[in-house]
C-alpha atoms as a PDB file:
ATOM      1  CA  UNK A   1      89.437 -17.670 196.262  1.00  0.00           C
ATOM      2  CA  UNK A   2      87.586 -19.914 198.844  1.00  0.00           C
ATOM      3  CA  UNK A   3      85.153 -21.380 198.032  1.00  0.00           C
ATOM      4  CA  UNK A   4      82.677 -21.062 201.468  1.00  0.00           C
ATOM      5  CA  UNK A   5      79.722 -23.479 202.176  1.00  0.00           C
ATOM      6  CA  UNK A   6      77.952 -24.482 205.228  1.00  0.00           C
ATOM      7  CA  UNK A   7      79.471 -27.347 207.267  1.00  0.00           C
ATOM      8  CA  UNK A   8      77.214 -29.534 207.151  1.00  0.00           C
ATOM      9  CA  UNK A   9      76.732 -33.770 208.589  1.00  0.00           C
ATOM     10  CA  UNK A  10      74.890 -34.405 205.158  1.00  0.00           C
ATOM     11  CA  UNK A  11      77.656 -32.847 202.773  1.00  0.00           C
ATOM     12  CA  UNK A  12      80.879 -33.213 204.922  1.00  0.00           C
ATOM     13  CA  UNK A  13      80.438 -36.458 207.159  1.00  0.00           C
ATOM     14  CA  UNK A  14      83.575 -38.935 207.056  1.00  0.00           C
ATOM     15  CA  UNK A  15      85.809 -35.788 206.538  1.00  0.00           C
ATOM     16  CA  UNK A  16      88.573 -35.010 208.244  1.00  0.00           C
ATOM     17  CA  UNK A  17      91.202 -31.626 208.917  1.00  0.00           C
ATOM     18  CA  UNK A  18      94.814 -32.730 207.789  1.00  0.00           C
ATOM     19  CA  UNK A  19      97.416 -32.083 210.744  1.00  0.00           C
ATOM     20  CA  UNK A  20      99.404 -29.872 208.899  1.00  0.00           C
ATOM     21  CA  UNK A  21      96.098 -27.847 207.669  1.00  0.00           C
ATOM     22  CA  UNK A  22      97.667 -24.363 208.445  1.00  0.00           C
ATOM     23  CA  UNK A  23     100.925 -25.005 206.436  1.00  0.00           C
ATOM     24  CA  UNK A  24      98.671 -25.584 203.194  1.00  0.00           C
ATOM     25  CA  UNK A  25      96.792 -22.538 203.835  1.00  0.00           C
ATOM     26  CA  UNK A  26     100.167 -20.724 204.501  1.00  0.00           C
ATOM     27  CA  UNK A  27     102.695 -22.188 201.721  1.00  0.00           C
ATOM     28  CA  UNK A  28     101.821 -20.532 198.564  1.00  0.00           C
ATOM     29  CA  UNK A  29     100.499 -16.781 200.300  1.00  0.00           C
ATOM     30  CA  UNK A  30     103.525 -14.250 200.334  1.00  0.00           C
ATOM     31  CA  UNK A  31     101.568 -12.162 203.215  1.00  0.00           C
ATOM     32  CA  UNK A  32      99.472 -13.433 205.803  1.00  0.00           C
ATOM     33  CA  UNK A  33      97.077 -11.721 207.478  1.00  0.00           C
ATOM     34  CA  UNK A  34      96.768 -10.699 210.829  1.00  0.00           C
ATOM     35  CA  UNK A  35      95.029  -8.856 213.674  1.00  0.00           C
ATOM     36  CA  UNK A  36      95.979  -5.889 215.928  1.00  0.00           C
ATOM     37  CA  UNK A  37      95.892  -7.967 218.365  1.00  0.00           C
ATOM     38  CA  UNK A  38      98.656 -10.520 217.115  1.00  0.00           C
ATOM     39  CA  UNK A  39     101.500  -7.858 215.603  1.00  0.00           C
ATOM     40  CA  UNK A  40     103.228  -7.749 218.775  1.00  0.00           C
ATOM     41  CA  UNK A  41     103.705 -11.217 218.685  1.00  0.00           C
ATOM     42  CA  UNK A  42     104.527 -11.253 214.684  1.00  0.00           C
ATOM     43  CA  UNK A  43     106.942  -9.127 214.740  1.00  0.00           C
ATOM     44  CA  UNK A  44     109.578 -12.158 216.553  1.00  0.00           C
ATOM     45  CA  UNK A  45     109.845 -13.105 212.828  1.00  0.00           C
ATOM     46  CA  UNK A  46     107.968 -10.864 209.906  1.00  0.00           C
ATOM     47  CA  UNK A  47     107.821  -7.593 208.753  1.00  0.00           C
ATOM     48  CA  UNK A  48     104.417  -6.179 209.285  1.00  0.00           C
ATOM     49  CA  UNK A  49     102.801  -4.154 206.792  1.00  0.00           C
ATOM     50  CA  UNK A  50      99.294  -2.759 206.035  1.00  0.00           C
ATOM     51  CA  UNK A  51      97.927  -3.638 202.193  1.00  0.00           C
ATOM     52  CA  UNK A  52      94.453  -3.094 200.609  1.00  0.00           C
ATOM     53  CA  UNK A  53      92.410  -5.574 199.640  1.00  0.00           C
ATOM     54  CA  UNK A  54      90.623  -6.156 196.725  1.00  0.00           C
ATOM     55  CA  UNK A  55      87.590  -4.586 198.250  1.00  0.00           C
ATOM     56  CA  UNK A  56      89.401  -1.723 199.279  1.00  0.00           C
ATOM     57  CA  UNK A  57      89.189  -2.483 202.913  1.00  0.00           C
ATOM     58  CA  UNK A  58      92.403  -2.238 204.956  1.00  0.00           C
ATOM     59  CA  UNK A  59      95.010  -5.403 205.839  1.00  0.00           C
ATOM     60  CA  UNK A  60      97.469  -6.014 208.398  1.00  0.00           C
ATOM     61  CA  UNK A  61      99.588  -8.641 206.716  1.00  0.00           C
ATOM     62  CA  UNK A  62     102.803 -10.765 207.704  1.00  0.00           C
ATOM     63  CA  UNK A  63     105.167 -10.558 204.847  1.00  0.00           C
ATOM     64  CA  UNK A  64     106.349 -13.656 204.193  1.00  0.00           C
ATOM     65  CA  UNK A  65     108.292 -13.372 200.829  1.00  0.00           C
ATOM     66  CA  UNK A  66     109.226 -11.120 198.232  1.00  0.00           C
ATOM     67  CA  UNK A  67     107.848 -12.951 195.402  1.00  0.00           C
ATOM     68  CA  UNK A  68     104.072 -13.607 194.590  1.00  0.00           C
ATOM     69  CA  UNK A  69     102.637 -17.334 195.699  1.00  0.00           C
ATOM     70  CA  UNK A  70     105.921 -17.780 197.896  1.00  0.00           C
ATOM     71  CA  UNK A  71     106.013 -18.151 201.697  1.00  0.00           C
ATOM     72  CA  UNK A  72     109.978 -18.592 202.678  1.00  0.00           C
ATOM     73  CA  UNK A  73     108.630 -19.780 206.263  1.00  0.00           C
ATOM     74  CA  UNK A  74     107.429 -22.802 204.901  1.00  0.00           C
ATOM     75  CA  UNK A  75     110.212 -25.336 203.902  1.00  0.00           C
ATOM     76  CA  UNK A  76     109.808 -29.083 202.997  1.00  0.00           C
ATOM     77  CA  UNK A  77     106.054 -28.983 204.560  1.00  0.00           C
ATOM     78  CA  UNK A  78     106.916 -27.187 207.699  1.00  0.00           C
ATOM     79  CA  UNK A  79     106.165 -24.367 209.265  1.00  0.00           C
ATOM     80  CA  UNK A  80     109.464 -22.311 210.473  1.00  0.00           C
ATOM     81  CA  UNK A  81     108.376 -19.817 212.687  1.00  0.00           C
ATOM     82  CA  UNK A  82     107.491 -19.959 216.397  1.00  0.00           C
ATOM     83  CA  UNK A  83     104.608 -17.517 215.671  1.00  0.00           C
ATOM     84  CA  UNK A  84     101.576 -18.978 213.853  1.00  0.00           C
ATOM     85  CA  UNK A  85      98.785 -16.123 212.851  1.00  0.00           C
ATOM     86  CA  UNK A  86      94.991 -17.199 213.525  1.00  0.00           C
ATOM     87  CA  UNK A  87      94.614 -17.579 209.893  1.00  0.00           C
ATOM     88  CA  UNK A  88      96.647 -20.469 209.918  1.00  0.00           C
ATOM     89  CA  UNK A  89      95.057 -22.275 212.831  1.00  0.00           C
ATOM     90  CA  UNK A  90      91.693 -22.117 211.969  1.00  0.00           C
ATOM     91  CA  UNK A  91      91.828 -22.627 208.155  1.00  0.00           C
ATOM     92  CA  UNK A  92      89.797 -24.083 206.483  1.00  0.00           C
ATOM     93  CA  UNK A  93      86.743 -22.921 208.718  1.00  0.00           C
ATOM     94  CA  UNK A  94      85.104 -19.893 208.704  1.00  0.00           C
ATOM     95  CA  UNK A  95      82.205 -18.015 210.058  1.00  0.00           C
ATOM     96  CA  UNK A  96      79.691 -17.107 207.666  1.00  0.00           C
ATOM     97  CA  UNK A  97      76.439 -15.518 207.307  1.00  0.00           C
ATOM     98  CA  UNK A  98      73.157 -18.515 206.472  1.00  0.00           C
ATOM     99  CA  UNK A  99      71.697 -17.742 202.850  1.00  0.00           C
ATOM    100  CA  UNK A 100      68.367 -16.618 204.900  1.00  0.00           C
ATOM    101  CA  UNK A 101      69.914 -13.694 205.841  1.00  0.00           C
ATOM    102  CA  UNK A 102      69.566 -14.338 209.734  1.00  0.00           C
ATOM    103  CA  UNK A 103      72.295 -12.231 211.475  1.00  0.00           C
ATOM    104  CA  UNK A 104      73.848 -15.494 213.708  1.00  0.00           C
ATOM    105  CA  UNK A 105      76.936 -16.616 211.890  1.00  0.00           C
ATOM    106  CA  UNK A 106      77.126 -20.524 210.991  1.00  0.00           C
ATOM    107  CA  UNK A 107      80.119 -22.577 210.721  1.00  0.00           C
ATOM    108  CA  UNK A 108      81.544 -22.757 207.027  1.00  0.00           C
ATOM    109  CA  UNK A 109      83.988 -24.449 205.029  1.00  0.00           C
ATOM    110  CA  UNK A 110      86.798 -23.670 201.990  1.00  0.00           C
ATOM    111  CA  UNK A 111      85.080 -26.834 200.134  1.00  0.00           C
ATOM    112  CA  UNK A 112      88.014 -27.123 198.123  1.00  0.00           C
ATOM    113  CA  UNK A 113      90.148 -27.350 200.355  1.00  0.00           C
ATOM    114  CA  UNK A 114      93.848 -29.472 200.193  1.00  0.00           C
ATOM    115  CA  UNK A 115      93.276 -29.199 203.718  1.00  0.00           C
ATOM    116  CA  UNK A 116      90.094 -31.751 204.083  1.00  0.00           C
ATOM    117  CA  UNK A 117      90.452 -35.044 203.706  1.00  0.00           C
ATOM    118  CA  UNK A 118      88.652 -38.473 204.253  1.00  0.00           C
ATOM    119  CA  UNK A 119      91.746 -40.689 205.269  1.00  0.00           C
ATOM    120  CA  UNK A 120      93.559 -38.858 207.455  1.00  0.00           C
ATOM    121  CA  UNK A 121      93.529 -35.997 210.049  1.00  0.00           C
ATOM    122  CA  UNK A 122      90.933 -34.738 212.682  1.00  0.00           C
ATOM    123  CA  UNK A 123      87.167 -36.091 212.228  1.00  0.00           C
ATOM    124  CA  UNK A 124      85.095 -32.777 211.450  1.00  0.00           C
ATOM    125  CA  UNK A 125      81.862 -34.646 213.319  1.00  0.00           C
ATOM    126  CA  UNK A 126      81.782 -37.306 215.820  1.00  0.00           C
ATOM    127  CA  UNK A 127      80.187 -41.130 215.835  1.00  0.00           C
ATOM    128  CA  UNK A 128      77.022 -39.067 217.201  1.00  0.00           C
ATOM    129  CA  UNK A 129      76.895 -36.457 214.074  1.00  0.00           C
ATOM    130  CA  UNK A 130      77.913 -33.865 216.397  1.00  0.00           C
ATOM    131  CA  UNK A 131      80.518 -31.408 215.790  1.00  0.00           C
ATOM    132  CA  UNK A 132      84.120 -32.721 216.940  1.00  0.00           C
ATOM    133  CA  UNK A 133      85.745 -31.595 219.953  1.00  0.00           C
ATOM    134  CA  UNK A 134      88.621 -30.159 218.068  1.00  0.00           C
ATOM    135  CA  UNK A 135      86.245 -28.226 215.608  1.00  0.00           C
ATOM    136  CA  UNK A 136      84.015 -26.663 218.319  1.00  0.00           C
ATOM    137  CA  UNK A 137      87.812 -25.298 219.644  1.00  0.00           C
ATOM    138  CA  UNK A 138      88.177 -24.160 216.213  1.00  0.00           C
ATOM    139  CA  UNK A 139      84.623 -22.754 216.155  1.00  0.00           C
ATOM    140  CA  UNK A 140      85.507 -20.795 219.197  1.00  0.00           C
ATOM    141  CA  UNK A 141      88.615 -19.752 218.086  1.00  0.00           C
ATOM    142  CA  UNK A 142      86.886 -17.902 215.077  1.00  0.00           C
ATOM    143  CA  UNK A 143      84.582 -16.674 217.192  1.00  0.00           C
ATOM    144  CA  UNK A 144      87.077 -14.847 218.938  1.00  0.00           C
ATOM    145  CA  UNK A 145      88.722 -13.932 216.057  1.00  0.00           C
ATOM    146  CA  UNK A 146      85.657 -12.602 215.146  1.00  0.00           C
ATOM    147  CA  UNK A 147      86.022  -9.685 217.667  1.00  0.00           C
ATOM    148  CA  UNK A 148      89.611  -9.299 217.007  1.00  0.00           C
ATOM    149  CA  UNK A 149      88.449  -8.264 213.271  1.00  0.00           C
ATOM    150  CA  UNK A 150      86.538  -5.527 214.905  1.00  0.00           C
ATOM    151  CA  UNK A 151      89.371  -4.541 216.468  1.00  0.00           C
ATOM    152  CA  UNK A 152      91.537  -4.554 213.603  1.00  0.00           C
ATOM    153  CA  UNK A 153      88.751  -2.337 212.033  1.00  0.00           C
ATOM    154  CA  UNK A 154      88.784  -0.175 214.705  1.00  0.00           C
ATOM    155  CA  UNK A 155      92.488  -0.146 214.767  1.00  0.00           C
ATOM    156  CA  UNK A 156      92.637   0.968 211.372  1.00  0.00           C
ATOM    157  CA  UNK A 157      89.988   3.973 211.703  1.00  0.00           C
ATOM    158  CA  UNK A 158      92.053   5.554 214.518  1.00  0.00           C
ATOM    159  CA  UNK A 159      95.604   5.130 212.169  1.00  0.00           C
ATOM    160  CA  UNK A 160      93.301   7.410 209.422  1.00  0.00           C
ATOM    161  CA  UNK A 161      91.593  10.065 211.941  1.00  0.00           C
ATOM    162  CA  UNK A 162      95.276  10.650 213.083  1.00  0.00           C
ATOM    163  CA  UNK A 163      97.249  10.260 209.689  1.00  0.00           C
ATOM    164  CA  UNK A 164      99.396   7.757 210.877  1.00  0.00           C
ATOM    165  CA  UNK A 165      99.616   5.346 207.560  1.00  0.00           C
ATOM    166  CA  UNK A 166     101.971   6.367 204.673  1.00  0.00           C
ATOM    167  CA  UNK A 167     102.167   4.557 201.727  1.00  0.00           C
ATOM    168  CA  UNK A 168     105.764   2.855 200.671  1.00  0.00           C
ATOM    169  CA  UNK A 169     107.860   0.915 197.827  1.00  0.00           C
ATOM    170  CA  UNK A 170     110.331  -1.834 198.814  1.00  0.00           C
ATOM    171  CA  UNK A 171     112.878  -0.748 196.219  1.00  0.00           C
ATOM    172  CA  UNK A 172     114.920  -4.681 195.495  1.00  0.00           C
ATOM    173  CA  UNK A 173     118.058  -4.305 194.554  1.00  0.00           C
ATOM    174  CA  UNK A 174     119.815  -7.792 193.360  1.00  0.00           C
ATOM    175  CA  UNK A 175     123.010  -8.767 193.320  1.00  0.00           C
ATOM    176  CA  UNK A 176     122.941  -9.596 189.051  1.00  0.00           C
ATOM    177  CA  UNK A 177     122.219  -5.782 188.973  1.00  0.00           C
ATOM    178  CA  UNK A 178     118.262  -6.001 188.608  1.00  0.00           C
ATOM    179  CA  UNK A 179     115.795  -4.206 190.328  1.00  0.00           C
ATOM    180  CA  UNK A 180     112.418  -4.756 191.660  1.00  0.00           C
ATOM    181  CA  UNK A 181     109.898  -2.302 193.158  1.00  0.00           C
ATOM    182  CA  UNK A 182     106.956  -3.458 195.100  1.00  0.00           C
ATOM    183  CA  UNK A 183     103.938  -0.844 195.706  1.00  0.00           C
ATOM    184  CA  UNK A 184     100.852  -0.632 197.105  1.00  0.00           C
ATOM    185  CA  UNK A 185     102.327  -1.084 200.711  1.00  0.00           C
ATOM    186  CA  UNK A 186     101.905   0.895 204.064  1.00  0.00           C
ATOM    187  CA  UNK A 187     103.342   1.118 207.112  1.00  0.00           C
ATOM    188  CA  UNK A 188     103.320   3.511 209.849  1.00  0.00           C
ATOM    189  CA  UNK A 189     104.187   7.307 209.839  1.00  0.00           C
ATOM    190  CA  UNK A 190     106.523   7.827 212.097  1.00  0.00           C
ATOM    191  CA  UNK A 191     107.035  10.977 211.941  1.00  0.00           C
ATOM    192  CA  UNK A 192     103.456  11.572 212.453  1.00  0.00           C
ATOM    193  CA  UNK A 193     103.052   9.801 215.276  1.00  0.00           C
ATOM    194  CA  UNK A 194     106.441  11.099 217.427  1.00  0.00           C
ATOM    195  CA  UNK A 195     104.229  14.720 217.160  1.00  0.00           C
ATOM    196  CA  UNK A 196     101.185  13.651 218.377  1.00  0.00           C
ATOM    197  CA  UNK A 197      99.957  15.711 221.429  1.00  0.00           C
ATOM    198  CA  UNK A 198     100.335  13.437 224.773  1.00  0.00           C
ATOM    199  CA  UNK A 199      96.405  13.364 224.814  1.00  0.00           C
ATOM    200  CA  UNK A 200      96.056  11.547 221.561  1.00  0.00           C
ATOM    201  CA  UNK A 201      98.950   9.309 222.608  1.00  0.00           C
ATOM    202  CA  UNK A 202      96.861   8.507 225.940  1.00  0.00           C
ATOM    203  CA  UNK A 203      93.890   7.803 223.692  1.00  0.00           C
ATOM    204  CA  UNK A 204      96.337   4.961 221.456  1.00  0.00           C
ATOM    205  CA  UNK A 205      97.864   3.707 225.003  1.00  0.00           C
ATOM    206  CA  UNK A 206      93.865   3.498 226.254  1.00  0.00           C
ATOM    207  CA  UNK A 207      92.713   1.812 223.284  1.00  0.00           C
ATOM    208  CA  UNK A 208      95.778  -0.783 223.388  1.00  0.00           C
ATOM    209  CA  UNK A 209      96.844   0.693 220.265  1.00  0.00           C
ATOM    210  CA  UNK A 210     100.414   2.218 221.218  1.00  0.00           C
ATOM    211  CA  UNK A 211     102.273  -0.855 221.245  1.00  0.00           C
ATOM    212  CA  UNK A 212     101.126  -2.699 218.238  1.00  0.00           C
ATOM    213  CA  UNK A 213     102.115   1.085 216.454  1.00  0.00           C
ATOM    214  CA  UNK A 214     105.590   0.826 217.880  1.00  0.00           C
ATOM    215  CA  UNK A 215     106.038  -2.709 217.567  1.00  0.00           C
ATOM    216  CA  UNK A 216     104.900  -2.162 213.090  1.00  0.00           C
ATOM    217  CA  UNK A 217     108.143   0.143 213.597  1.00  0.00           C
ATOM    218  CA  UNK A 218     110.183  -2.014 214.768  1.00  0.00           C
ATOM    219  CA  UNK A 219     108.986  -4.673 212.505  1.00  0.00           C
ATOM    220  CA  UNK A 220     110.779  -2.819 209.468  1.00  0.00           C
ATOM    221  CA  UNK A 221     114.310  -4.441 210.910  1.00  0.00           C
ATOM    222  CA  UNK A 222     112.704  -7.881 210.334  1.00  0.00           C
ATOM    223  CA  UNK A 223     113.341  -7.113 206.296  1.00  0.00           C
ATOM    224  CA  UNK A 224     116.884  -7.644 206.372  1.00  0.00           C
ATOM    225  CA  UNK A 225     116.004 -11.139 208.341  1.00  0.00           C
ATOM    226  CA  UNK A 226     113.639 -11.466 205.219  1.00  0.00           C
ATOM    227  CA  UNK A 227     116.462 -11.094 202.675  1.00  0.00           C
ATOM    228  CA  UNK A 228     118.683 -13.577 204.466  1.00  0.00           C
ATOM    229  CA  UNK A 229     115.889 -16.171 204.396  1.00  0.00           C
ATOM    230  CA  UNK A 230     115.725 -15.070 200.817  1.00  0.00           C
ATOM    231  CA  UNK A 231     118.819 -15.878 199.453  1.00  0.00           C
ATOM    232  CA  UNK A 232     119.351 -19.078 201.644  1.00  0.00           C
ATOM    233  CA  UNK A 233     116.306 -20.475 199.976  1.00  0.00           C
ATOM    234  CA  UNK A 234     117.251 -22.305 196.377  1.00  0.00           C
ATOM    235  CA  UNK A 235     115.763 -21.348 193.300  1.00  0.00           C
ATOM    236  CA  UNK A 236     115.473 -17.702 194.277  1.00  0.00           C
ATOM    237  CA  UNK A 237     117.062 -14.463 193.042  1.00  0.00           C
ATOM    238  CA  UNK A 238     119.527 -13.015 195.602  1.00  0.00           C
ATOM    239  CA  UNK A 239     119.082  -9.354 196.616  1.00  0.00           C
ATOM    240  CA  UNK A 240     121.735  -7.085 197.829  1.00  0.00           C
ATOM    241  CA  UNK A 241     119.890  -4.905 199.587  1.00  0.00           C
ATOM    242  CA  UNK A 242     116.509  -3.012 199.782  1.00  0.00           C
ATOM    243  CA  UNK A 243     115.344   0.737 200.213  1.00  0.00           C
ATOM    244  CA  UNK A 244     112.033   1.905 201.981  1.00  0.00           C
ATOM    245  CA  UNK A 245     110.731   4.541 199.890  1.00  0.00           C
ATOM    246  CA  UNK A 246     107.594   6.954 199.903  1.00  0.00           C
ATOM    247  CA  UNK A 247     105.334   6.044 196.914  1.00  0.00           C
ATOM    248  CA  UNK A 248     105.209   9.180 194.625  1.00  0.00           C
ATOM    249  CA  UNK A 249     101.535   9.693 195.437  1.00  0.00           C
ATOM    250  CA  UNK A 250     102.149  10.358 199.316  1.00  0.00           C
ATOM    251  CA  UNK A 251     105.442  12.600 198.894  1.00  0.00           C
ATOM    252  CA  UNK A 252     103.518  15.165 200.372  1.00  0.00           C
ATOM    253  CA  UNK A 253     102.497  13.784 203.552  1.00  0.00           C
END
């Protein structure tokens, strides 16, 4: 978990953000997280599917591998995607609340970061003590991400008022004859949403909702493109093929 401080001149001056900063947030996290408003452009490469947190909050996440602390998009150091999720850009800085308890968010750091370092990379503050030109980009970046998450909130409160989640297990089957099951996944309900009245489906289209639903649909085709990146990587168990399946405790819906 990261650990978050305030960025500070005092505690942080001479550091600096490594180049390839998103790549060592990215190369060891099997899903990646995303916002509403990025799935259209996710699903070029990844499967999108909704997870819970550990706070029991809702997550729209890029899956990136099949196996825990594994990211398949990252070979040799590098990023292989064209699509890079906001996560990735802006890591390791956050926005987080001061310890006074004054609503305006502050600029804050993972201080443990691979990502920081004091001989190479991007100066975090300038000769004047000043925030870097790259890092106030950054800052504004999570700014607007910051609005994005309300969206994504938002997002995820319509998918519940109009039933449109349904839990899942990616059933693994590999070619040695094992099996793997992986739970605690969502995706869409189709079914669910093809009989919504065309009122509702206004209310997605006005929201900008409709096409990040239809593009998590198609995003399901992007598992097979999974498995091939699976078994060209070395090291890793090949699968033969895998079945969506509704998790026992939403056979009902």
């Amino acid at each position: 978990m990261a650990k978050l401080t305030a960025l500070t001149l005092d505690a942080h001056k001479g550091y600096k953000l490594k180049e390839k900063s998103g790549v060592i947030y990215a190369q060891n996290a099997h899903m990646l997280p995303l916002r509403v408003t990025e799935v259209v452009q996710a699903i070029v490469d990844f499967p999108v599917v909704i997870s819970r947190m550990s706070n029991g909050a809702m997550s729209l996440s890029a899956l990136t591998s099949f196996e825990p602390s594994k990211n398949l998009y990252v070979v040799s150091g590098e990023w292989h995607s064209s699509f890079q999720p906001a996560a990735m850009k802006t890591y390791p800085l956050f926005l987080m609340k001061e310890e006074m308890g004054r609503p305006e968010l502050i600029l804050g750091v993972d201080a443990d970061s691979d990502a920081l370092s004091k001989e190479e990379g991007l100066a975090l503050f300038d000769q004047k003590g000043k925030l870097s030109l790259p890092i106030k980009q950054l800052k504004a970046q999570l700014a607007e991400d910051s609005k994005n998450m309300v969206h994504t909130f938002q997002f995820f409160e319509t998918l519940e008022k109009f039933d449109l989640i349904r839990s899942i297990d990616l059933a693994l089957n590999y070619t040695d004859g094992q099996t793997n099951r992986i739970r605690g996944l969502s995706m869409i309900h189709e079914d669910n949403l093809q009989s919504l009245s065309s009122e509702r489906l206004t209310e997605l289209r006005d929201s900008g909702y409709l096409a990040p639903l239809y593009a998590m649909l198609f995003s399901v085709f992007q598992l097979n493109a999974l498995i091939r990146r699976n078994n060209a990587s070395v090291g890793t168990a090949k699968i033969k093929n895998i079945n969506l399946e509704v998790s026992k405790d939403n056979r009902s819906a």
